[in-house]
Protein backbone atom coordinates (compact mmCIF):
# COMPACT_ATOMS: atom_id res chain seq x y z
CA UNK A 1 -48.02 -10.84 11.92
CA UNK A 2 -47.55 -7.15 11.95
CA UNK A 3 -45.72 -7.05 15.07
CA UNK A 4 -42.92 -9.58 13.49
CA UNK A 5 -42.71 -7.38 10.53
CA UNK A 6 -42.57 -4.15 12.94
CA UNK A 7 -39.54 -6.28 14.79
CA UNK A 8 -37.37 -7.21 11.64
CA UNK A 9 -37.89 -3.21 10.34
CA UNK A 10 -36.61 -2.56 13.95
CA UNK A 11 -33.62 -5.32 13.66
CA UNK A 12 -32.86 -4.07 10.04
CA UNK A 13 -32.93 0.14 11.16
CA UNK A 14 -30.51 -0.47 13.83
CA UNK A 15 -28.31 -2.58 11.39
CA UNK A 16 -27.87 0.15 9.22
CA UNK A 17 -27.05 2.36 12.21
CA UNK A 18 -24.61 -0.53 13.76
CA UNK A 19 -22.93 -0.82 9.75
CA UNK A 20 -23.09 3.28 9.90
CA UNK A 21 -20.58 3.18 12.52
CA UNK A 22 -18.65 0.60 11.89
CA UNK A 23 -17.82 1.65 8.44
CA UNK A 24 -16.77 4.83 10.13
CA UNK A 25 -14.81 3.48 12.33
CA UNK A 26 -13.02 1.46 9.91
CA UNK A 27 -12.82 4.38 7.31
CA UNK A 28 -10.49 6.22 10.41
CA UNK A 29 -8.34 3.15 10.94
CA UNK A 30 -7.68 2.69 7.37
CA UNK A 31 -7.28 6.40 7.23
CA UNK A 32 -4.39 6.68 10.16
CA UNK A 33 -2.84 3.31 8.75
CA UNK A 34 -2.42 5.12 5.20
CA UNK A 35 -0.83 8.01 7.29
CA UNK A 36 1.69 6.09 8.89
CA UNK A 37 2.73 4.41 5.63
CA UNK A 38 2.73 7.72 3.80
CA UNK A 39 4.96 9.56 6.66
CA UNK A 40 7.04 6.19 6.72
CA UNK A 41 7.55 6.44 3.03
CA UNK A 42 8.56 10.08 3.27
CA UNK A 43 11.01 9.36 5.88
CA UNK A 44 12.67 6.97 3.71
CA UNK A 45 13.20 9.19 0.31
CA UNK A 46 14.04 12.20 2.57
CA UNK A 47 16.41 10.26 5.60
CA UNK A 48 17.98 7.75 3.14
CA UNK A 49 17.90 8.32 -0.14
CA UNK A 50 17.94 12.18 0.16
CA UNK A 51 20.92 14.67 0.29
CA UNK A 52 22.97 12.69 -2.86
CA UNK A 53 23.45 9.76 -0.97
CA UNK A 54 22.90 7.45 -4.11
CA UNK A 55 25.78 8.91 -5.77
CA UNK A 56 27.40 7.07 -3.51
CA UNK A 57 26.05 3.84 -4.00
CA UNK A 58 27.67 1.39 -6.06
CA UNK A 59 25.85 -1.94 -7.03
CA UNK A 60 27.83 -5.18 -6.16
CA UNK A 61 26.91 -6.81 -9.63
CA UNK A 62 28.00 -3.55 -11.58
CA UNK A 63 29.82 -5.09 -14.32
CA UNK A 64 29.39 -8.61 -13.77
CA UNK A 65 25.96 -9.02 -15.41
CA UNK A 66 25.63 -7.00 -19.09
CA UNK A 67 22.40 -6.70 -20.29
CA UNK A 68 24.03 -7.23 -23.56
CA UNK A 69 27.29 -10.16 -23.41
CA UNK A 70 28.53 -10.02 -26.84
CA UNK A 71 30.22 -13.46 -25.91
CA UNK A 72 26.24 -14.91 -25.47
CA UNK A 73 25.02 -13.14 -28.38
CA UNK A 74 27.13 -13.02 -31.27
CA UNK A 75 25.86 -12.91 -34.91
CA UNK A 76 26.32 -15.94 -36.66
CA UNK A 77 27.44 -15.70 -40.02
């Protein structure tokens, strides 16, 4: 009976070495994938949107869609 109990402490010890390493090794993927995002989003503000470029940009529905259409919402008297 000993000798199972000795062989599931063994199992379990190099578990927790085995989960030791693979949570490691996950923790660097995750890591280098939050990188890459971050550098990505960086590239964006800085290549496209930096330099004044939105002062250029004009929006398509400028105009056509008031937050506030006094023709839809007129006080009723």
């Amino acid at each position: 009976m000993t000798s199972i109990f000795l062989l599931i402490s063994r199992f379990f010890k190099w578990s927790f070495g085995f989960f030791d390493f693979a949570a490691n090794f996950v923790n660097w993927i995750l890591f280098f994938v939050a990188t890459a995002l971050f550098c990505y989003w960086c590239y964006v503000l800085i290549s496209t949107l930096g330099g004044n470029k939105d002062k250029e940009y004009h929006s398509p529905t400028e105009g056509h869609f008031p937050y506030y259409d006094p023709k839809i919402y007129k006080k009723e008297s």
